[in-house]
PDB file of N, CA and C in Angstrom:
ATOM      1  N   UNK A   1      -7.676  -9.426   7.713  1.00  0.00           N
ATOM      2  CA  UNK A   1      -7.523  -8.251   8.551  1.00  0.00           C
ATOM      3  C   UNK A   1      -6.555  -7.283   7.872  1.00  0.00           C
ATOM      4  N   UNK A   2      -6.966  -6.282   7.998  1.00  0.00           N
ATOM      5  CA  UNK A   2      -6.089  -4.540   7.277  1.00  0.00           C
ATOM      6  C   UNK A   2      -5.107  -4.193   8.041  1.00  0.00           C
ATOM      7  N   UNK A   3      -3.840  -4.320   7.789  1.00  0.00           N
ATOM      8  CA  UNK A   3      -2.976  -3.668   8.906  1.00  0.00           C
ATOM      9  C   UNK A   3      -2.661  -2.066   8.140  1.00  0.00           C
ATOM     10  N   UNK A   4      -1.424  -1.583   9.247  1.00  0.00           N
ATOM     11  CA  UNK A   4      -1.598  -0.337   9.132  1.00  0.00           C
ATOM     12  C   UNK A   4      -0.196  -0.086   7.543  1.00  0.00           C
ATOM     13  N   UNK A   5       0.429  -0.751   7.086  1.00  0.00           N
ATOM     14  CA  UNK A   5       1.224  -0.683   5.810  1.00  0.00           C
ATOM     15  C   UNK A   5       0.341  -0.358   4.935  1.00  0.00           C
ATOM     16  N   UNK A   6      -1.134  -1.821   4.235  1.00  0.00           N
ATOM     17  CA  UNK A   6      -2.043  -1.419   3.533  1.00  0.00           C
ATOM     18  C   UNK A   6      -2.849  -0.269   3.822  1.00  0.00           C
ATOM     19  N   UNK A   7      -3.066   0.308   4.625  1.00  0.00           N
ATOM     20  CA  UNK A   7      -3.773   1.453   4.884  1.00  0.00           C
ATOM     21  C   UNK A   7      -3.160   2.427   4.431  1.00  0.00           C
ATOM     22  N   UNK A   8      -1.931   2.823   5.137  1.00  0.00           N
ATOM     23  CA  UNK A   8      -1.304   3.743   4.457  1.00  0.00           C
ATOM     24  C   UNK A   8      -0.813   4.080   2.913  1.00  0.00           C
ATOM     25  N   UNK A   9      -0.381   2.800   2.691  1.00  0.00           N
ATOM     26  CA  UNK A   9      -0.729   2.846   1.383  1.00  0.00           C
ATOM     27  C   UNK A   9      -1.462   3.403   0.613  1.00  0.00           C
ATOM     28  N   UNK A  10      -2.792   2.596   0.612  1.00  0.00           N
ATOM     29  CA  UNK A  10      -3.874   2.710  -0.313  1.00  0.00           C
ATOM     30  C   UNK A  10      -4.141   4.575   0.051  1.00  0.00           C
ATOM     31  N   UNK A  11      -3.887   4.845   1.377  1.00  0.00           N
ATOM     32  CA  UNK A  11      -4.388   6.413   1.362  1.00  0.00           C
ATOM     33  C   UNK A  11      -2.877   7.083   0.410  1.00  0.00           C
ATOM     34  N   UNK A  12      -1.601   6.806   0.630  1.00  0.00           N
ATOM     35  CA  UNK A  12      -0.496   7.460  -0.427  1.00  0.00           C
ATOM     36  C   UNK A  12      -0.638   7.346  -1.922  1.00  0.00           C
ATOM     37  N   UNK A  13      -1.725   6.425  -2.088  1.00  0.00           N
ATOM     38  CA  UNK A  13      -1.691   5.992  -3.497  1.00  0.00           C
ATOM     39  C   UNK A  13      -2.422   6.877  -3.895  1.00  0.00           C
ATOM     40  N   UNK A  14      -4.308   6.695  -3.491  1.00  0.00           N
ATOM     41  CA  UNK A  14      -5.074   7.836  -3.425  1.00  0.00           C
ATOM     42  C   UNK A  14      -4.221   9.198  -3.490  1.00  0.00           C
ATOM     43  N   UNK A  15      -3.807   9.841  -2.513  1.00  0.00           N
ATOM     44  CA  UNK A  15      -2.721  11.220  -2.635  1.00  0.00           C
ATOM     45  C   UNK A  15      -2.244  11.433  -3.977  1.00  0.00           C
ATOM     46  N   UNK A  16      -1.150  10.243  -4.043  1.00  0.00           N
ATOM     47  CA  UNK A  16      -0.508  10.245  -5.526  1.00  0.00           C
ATOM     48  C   UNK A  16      -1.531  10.362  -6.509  1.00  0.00           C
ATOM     49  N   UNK A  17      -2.779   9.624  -6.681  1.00  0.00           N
ATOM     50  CA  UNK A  17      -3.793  10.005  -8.042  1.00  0.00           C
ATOM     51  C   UNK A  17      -4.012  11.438  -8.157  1.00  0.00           C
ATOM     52  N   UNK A  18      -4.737  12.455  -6.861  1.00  0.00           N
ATOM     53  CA  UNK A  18      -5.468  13.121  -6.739  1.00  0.00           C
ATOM     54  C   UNK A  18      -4.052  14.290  -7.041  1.00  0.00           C
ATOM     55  N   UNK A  19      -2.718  14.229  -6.877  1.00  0.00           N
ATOM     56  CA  UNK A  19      -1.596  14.990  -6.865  1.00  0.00           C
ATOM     57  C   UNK A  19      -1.403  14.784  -8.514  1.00  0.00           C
ATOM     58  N   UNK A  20      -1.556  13.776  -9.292  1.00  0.00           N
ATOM     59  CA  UNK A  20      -1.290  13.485 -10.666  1.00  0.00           C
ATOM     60  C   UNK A  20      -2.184  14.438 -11.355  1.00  0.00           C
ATOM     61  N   UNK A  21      -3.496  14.385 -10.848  1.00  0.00           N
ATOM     62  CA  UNK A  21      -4.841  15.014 -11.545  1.00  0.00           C
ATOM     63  C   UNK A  21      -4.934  16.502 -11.640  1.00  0.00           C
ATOM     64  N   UNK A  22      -4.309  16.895 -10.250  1.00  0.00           N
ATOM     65  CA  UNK A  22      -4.293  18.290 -10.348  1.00  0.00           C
ATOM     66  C   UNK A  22      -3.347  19.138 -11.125  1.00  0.00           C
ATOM     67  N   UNK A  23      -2.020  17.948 -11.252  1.00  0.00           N
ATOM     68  CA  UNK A  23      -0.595  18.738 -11.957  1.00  0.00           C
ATOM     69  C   UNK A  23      -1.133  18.217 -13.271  1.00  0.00           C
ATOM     70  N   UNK A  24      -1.999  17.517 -13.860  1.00  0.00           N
ATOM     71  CA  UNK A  24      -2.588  18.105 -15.214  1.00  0.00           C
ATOM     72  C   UNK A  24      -2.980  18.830 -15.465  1.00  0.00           C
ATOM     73  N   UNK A  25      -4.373  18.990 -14.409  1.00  0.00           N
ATOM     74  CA  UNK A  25      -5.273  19.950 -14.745  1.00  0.00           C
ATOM     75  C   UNK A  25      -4.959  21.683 -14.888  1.00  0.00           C
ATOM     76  N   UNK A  26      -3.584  21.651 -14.122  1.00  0.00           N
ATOM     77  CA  UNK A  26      -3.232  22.898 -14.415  1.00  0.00           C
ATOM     78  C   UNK A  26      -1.595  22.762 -14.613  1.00  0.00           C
ATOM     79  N   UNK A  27      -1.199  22.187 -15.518  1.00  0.00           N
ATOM     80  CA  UNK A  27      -0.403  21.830 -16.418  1.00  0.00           C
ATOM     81  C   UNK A  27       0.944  21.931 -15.491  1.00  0.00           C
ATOM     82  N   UNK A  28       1.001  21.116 -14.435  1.00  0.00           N
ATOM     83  CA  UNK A  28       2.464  20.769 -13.219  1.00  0.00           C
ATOM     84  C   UNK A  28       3.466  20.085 -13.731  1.00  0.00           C
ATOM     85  N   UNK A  29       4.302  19.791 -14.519  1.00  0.00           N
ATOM     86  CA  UNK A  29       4.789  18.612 -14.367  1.00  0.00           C
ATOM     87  C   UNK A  29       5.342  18.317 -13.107  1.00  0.00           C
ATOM     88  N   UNK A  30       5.831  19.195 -12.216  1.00  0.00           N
ATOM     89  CA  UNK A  30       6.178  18.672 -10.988  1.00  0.00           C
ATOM     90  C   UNK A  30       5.418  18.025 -10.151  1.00  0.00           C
ATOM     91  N   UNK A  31       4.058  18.150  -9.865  1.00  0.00           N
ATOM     92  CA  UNK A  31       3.361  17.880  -9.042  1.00  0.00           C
ATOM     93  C   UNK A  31       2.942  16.533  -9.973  1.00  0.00           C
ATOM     94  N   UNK A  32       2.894  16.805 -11.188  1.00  0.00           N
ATOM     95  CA  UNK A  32       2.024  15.331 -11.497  1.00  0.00           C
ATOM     96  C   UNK A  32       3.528  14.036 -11.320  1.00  0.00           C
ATOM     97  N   UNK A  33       4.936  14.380 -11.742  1.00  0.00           N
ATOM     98  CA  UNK A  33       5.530  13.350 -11.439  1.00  0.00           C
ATOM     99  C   UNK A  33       5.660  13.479 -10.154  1.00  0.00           C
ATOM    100  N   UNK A  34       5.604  14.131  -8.991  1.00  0.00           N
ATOM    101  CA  UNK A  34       5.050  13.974  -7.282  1.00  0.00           C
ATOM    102  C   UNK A  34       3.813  12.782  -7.232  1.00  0.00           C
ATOM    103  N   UNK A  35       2.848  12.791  -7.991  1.00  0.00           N
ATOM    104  CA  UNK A  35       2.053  12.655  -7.988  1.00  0.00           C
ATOM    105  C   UNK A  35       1.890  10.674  -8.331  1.00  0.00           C
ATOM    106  N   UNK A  36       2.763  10.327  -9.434  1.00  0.00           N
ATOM    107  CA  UNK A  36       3.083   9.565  -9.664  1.00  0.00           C
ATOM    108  C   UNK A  36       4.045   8.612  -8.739  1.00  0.00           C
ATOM    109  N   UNK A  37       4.429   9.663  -8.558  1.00  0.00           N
ATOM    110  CA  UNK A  37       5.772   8.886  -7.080  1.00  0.00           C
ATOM    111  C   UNK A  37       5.412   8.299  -5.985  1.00  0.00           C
ATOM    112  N   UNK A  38       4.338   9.191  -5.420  1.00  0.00           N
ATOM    113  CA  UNK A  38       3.656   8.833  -4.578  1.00  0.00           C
ATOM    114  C   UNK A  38       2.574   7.429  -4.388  1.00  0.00           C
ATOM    115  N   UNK A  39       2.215   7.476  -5.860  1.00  0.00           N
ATOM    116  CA  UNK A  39       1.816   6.316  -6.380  1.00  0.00           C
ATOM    117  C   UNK A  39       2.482   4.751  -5.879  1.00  0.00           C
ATOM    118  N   UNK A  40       3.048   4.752  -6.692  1.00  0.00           N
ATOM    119  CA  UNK A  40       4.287   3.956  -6.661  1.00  0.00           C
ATOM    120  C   UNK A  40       4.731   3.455  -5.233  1.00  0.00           C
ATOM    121  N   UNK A  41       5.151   4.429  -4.251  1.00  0.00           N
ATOM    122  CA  UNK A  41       5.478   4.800  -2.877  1.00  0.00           C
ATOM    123  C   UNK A  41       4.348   3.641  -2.234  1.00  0.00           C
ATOM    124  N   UNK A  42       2.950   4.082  -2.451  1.00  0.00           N
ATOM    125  CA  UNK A  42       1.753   3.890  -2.357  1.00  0.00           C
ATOM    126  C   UNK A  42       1.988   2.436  -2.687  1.00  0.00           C
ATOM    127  N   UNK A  43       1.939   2.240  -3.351  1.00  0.00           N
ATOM    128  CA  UNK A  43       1.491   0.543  -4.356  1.00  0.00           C
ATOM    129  C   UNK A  43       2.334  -0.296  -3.442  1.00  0.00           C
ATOM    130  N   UNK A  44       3.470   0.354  -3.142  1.00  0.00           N
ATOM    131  CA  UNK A  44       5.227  -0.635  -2.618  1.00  0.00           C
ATOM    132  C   UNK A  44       4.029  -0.815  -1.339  1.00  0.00           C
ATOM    133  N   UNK A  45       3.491   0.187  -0.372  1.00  0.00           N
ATOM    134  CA  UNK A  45       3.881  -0.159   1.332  1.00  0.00           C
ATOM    135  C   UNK A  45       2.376  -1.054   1.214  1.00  0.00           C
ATOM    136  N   UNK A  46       1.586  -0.574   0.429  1.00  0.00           N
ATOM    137  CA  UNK A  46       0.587  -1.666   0.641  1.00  0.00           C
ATOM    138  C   UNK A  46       0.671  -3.395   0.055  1.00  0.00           C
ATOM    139  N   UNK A  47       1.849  -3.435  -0.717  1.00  0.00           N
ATOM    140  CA  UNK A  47       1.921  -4.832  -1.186  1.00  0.00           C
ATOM    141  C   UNK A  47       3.003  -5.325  -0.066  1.00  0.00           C
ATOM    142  N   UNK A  48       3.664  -4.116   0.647  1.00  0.00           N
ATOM    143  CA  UNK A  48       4.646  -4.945   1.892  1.00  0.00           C
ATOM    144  C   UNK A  48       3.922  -5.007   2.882  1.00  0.00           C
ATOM    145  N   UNK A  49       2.643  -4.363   3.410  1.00  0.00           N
ATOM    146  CA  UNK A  49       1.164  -4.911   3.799  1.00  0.00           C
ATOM    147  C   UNK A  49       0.497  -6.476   4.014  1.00  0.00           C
ATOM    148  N   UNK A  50       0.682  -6.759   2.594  1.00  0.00           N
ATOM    149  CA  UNK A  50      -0.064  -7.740   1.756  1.00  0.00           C
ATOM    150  C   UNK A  50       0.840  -9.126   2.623  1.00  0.00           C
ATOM    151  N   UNK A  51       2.543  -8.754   1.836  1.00  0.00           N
ATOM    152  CA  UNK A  51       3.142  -9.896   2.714  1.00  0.00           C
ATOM    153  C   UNK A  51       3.043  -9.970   4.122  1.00  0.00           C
ATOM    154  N   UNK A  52       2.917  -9.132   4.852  1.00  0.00           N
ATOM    155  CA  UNK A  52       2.509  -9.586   6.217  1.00  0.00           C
ATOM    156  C   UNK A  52       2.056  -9.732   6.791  1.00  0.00           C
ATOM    157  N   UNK A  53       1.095  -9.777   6.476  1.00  0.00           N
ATOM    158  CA  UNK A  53      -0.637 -10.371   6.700  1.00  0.00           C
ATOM    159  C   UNK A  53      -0.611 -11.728   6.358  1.00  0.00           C
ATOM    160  N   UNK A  54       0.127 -11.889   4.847  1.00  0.00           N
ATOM    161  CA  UNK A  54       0.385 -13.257   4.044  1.00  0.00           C
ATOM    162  C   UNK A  54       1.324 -14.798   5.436  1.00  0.00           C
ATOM    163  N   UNK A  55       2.061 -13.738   6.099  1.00  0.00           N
ATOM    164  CA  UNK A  55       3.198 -14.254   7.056  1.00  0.00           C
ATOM    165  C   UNK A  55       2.541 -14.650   8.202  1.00  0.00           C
ATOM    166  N   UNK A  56       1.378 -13.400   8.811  1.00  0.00           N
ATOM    167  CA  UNK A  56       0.955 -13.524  10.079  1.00  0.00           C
ATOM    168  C   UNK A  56      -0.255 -14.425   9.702  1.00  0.00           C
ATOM    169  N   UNK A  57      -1.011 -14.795   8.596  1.00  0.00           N
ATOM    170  CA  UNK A  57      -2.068 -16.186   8.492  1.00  0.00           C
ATOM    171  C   UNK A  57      -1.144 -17.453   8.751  1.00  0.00           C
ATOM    172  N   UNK A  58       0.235 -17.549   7.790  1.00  0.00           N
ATOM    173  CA  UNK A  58       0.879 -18.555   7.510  1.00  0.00           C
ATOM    174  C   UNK A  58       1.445 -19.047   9.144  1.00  0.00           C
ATOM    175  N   UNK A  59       1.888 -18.254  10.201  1.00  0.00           N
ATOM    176  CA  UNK A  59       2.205 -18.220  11.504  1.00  0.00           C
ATOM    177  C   UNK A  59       0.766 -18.724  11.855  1.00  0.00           C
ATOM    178  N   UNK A  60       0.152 -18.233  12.326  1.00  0.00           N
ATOM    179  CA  UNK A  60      -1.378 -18.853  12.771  1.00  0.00           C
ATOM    180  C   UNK A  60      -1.335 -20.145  12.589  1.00  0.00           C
ATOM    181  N   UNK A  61      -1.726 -20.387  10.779  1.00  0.00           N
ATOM    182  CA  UNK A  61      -1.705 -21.920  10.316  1.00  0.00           C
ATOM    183  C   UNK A  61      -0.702 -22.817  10.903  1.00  0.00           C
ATOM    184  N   UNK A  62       0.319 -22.552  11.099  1.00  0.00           N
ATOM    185  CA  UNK A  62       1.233 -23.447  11.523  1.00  0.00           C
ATOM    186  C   UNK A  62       0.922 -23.620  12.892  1.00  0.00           C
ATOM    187  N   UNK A  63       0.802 -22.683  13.705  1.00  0.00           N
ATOM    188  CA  UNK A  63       0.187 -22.773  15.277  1.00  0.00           C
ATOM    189  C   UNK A  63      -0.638 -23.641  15.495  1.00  0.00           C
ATOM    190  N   UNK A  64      -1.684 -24.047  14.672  1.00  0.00           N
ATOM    191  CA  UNK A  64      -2.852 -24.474  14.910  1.00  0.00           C
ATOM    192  C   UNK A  64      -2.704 -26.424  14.812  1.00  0.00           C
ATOM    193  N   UNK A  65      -1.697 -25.979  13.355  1.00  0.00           N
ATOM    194  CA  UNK A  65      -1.271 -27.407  13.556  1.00  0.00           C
ATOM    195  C   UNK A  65      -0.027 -27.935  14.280  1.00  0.00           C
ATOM    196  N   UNK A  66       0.513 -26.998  14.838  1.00  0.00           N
ATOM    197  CA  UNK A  66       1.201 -27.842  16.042  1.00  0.00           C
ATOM    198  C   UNK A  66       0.497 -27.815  17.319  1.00  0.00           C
ATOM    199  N   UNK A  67      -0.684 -27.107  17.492  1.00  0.00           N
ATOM    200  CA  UNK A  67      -1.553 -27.396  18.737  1.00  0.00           C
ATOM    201  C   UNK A  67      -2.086 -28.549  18.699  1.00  0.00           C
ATOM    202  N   UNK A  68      -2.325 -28.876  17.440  1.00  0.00           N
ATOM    203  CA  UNK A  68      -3.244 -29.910  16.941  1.00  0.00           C
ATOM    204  C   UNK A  68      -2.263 -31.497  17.191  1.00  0.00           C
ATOM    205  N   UNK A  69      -1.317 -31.385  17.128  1.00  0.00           N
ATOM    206  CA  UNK A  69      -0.397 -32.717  17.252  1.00  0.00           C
ATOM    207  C   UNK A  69      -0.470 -33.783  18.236  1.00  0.00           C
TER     208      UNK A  69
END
């Protein structure tokens, strides 16, 4: 299941590419290191996403086997 960290993410990351592409294409450096940052920004909230999804299976699993006892 997708929570809302990876989501946001993956859409800041997206941002950050499409912000990198344009401060090339018309020669930004500001916008392309914006662009990059955002990246980055991007990559962090969806891998702090990742762990808690990682946390909320590992919670479940354990539930199941102490129901199970």
């Amino acid at each position: 299941m997708t929570n809302k960290d990876q989501i946001a993410g993956a859409v800041k990351t997206a941002l950050g590419k499409t912000q990198e592409a344009v401060g090339k294409a018309v020669d930004d450096t500001t916008l392309q290191a914006e662009g990059l940052e955002n990246q980055a920004k991007g990559t962090l909230q969806a891998r702090q996403g990742d762990a808690i999804e990682a946390v909320d299976q590992a919670v479940e699993v354990v539930k199941a086997v102490v129901a199970g006892l």
